[in-house]
N, C-alpha and C. Protein backbone atom coordinates (compact mmCIF):
# COMPACT_ATOMS: atom_id res chain seq x y z
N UNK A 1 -24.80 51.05 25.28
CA UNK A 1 -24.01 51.95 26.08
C UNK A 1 -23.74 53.21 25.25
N UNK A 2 -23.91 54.42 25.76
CA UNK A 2 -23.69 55.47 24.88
C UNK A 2 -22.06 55.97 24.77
N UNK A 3 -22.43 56.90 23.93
CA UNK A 3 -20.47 57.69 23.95
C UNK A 3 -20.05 57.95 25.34
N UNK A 4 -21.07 58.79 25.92
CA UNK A 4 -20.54 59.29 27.54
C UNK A 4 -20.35 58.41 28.47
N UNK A 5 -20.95 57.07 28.25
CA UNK A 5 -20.64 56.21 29.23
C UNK A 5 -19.26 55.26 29.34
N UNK A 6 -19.10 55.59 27.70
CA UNK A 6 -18.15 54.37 27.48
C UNK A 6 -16.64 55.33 27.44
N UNK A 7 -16.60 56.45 27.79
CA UNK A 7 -16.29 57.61 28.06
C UNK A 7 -15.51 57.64 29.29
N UNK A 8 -16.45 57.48 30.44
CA UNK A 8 -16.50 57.31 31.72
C UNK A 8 -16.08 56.05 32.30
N UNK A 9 -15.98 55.40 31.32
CA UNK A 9 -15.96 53.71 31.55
C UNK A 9 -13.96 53.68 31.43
N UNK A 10 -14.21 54.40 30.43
CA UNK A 10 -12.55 54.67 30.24
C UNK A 10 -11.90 55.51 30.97
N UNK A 11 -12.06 56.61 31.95
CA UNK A 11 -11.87 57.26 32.64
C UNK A 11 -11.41 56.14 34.09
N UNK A 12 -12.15 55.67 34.40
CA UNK A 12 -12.46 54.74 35.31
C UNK A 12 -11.15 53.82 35.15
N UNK A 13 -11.02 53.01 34.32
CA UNK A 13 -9.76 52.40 34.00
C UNK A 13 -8.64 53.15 33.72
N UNK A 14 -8.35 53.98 33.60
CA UNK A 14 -7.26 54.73 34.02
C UNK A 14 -6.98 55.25 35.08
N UNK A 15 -7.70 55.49 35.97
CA UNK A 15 -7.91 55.87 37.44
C UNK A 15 -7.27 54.60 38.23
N UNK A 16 -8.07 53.56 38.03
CA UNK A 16 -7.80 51.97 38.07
C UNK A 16 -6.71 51.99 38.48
N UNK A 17 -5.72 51.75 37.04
CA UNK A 17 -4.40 51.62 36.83
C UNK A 17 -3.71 52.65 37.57
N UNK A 18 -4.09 53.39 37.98
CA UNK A 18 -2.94 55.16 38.31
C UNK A 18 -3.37 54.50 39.86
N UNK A 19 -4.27 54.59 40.44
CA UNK A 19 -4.45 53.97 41.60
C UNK A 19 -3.59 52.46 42.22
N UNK A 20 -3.06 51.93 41.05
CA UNK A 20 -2.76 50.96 41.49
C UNK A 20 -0.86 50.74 41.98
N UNK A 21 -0.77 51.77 41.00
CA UNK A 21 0.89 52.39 40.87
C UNK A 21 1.03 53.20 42.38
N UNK A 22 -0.05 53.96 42.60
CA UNK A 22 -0.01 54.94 43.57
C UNK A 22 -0.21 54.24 45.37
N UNK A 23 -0.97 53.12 45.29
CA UNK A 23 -1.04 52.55 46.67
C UNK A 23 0.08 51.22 46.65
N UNK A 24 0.87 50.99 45.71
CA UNK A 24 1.90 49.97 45.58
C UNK A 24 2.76 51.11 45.97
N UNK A 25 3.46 52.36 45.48
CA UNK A 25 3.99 53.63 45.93
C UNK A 25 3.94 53.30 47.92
N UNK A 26 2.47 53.65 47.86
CA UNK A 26 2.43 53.84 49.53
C UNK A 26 2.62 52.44 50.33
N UNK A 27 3.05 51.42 49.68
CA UNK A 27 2.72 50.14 50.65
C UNK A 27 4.59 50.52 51.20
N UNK A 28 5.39 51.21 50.32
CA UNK A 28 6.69 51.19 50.43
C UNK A 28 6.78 52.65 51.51
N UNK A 29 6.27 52.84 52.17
CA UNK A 29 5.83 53.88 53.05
C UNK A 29 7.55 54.46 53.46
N UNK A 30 8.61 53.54 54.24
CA UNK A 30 9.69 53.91 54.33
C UNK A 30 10.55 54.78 53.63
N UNK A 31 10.20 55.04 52.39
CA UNK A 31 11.20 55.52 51.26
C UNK A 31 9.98 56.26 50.15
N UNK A 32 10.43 58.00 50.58
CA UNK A 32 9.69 58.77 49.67
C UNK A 32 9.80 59.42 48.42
N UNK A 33 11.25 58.16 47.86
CA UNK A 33 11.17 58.60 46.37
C UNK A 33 10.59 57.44 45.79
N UNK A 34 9.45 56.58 46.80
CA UNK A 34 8.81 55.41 45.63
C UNK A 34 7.90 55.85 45.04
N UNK A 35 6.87 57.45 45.62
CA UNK A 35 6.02 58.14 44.78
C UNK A 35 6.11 58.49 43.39
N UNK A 36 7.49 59.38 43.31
CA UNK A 36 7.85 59.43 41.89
C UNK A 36 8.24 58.79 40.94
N UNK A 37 8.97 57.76 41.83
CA UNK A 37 9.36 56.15 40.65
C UNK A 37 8.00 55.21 40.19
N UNK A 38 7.27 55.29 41.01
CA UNK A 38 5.61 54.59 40.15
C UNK A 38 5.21 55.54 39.75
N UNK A 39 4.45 56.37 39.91
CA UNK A 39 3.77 57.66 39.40
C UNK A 39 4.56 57.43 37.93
N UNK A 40 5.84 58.01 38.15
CA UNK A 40 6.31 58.57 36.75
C UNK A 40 6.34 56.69 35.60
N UNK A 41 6.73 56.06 36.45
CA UNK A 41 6.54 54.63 35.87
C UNK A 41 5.33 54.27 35.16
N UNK A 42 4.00 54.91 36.00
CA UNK A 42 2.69 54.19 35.32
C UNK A 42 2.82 55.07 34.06
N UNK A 43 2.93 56.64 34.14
CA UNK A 43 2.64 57.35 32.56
C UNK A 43 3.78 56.65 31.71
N UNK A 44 5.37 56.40 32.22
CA UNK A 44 5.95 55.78 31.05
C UNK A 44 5.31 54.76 30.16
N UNK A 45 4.63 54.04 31.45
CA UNK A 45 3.83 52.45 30.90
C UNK A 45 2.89 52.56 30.33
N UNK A 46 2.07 53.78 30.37
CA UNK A 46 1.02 54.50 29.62
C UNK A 46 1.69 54.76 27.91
N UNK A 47 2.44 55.43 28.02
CA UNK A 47 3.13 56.04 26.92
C UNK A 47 3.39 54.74 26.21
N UNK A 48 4.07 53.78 26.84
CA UNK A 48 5.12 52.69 25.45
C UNK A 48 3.86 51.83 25.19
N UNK A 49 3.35 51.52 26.04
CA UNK A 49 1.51 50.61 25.80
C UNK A 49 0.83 51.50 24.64
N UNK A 50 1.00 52.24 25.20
CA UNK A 50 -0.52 53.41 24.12
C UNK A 50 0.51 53.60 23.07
N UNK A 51 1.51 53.80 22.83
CA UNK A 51 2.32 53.76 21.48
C UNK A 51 2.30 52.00 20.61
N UNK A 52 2.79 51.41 21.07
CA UNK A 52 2.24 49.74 21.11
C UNK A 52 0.68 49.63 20.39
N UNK A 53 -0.20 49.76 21.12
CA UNK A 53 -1.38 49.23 21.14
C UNK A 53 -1.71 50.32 19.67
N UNK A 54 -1.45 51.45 19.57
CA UNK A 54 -1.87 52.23 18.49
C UNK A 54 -1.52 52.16 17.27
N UNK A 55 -0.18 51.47 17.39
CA UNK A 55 0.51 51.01 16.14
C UNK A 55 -0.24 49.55 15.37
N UNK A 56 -0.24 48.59 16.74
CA UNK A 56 -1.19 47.04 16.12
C UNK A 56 -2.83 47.48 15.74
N UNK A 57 -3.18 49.11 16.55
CA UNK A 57 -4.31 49.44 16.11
C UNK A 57 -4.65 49.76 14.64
N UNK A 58 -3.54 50.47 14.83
CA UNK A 58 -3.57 51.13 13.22
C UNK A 58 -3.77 50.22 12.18
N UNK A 59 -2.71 49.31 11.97
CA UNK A 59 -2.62 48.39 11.31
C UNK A 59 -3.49 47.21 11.32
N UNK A 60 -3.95 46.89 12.27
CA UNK A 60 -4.70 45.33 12.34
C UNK A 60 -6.35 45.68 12.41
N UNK A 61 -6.91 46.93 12.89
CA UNK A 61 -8.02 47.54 13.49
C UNK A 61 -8.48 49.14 13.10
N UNK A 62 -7.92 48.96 11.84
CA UNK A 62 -8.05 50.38 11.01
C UNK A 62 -9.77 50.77 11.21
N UNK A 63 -11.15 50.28 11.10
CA UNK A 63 -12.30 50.71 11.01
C UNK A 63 -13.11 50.69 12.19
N UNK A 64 -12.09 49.75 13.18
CA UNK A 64 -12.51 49.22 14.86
C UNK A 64 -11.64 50.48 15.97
N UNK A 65 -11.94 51.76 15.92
CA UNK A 65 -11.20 51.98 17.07
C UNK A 65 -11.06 52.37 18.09
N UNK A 66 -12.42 51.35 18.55
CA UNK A 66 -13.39 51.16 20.07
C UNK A 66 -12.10 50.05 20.85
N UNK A 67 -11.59 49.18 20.09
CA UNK A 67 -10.83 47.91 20.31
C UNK A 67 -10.01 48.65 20.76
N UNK A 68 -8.93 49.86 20.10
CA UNK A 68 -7.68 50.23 20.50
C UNK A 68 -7.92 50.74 21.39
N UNK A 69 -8.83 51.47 21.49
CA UNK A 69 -9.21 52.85 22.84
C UNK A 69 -9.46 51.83 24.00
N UNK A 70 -10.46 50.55 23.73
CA UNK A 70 -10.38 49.40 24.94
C UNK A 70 -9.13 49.20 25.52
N UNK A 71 -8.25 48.55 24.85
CA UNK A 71 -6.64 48.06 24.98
C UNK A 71 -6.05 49.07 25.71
N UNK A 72 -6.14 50.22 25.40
CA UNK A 72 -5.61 51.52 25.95
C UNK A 72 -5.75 51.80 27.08
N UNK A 73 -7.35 51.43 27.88
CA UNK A 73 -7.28 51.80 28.58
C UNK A 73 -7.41 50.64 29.88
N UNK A 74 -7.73 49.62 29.02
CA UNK A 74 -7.97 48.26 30.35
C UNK A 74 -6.31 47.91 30.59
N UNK A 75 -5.27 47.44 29.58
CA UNK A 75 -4.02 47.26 29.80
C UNK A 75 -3.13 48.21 30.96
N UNK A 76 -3.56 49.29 30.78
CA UNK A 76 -2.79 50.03 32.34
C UNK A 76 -3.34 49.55 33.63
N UNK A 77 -4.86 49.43 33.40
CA UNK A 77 -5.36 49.19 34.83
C UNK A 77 -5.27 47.59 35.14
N UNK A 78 -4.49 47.07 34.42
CA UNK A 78 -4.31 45.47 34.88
C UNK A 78 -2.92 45.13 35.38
N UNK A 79 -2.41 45.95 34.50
CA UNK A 79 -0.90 46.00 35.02
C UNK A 79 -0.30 47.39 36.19
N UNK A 80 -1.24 47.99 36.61
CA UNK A 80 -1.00 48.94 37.51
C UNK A 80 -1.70 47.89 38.80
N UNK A 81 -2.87 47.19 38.27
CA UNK A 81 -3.04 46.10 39.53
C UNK A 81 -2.03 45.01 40.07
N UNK A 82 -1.82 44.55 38.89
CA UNK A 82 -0.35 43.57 39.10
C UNK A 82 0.53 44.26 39.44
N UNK A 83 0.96 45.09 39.69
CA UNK A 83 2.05 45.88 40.10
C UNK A 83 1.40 46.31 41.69
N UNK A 84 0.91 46.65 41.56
CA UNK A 84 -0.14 46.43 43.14
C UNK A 84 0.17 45.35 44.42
N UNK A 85 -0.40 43.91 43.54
CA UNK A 85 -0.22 42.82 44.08
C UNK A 85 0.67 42.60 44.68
N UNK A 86 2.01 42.47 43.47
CA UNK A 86 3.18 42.19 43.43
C UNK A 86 3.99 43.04 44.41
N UNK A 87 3.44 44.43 44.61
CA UNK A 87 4.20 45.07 45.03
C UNK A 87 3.90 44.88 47.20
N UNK A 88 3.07 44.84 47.17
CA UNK A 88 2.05 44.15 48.93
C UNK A 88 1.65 43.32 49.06
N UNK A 89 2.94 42.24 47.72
CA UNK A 89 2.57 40.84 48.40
C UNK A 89 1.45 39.73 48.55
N UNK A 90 0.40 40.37 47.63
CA UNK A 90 -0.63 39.65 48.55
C UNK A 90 -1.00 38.66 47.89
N UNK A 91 -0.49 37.75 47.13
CA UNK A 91 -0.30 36.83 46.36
C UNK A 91 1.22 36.18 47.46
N UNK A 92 0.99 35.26 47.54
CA UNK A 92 2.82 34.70 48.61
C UNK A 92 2.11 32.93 48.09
């Protein structure tokens, strides 16, 4: 896989995750300050994750930092899915 793909690959999983904050947002259709409370929620969750993950990077994965940039970017889009789920139910 080259740089640009794995690039794009990461792009993709962040989209993922932001997508997932954003149609859990719209499942709450009644109430139009749930846009800004996920929206601004997924970058917080972005921020304390990617602060998190960069710190165990640093330290545990100093010559690996394909691993951190992985973590970085699959961890939002799993938990912007679970937040998804959770949020429309579709797990009962």
């Amino acid at each position: 896989m080259t740089r640009q793909q794995r690039i794009w690959l990461g792009v993709v999983f962040i989209v993922v995750g932001f997508l997932g904050h954003f149609f859990a947002a719209r499942a709450i259709s009644s109430n139009p300050r749930a846009y800004p409370d996920h929206i601004g929620g997924f970058f917080l969750l972005l921020l304390v994750t990617g602060t998190i993950i960069a710190c165990v990077g640093w330290r545990f994965w100093k010559g690996r930092r394909y691993i951190t940039v992985l973590l970085f970017v699959v961890v939002p889009a799993l938990l912007g899915t679970v937040i998804y789920i959770m949020r429309c139910d579709l797990i009962s």
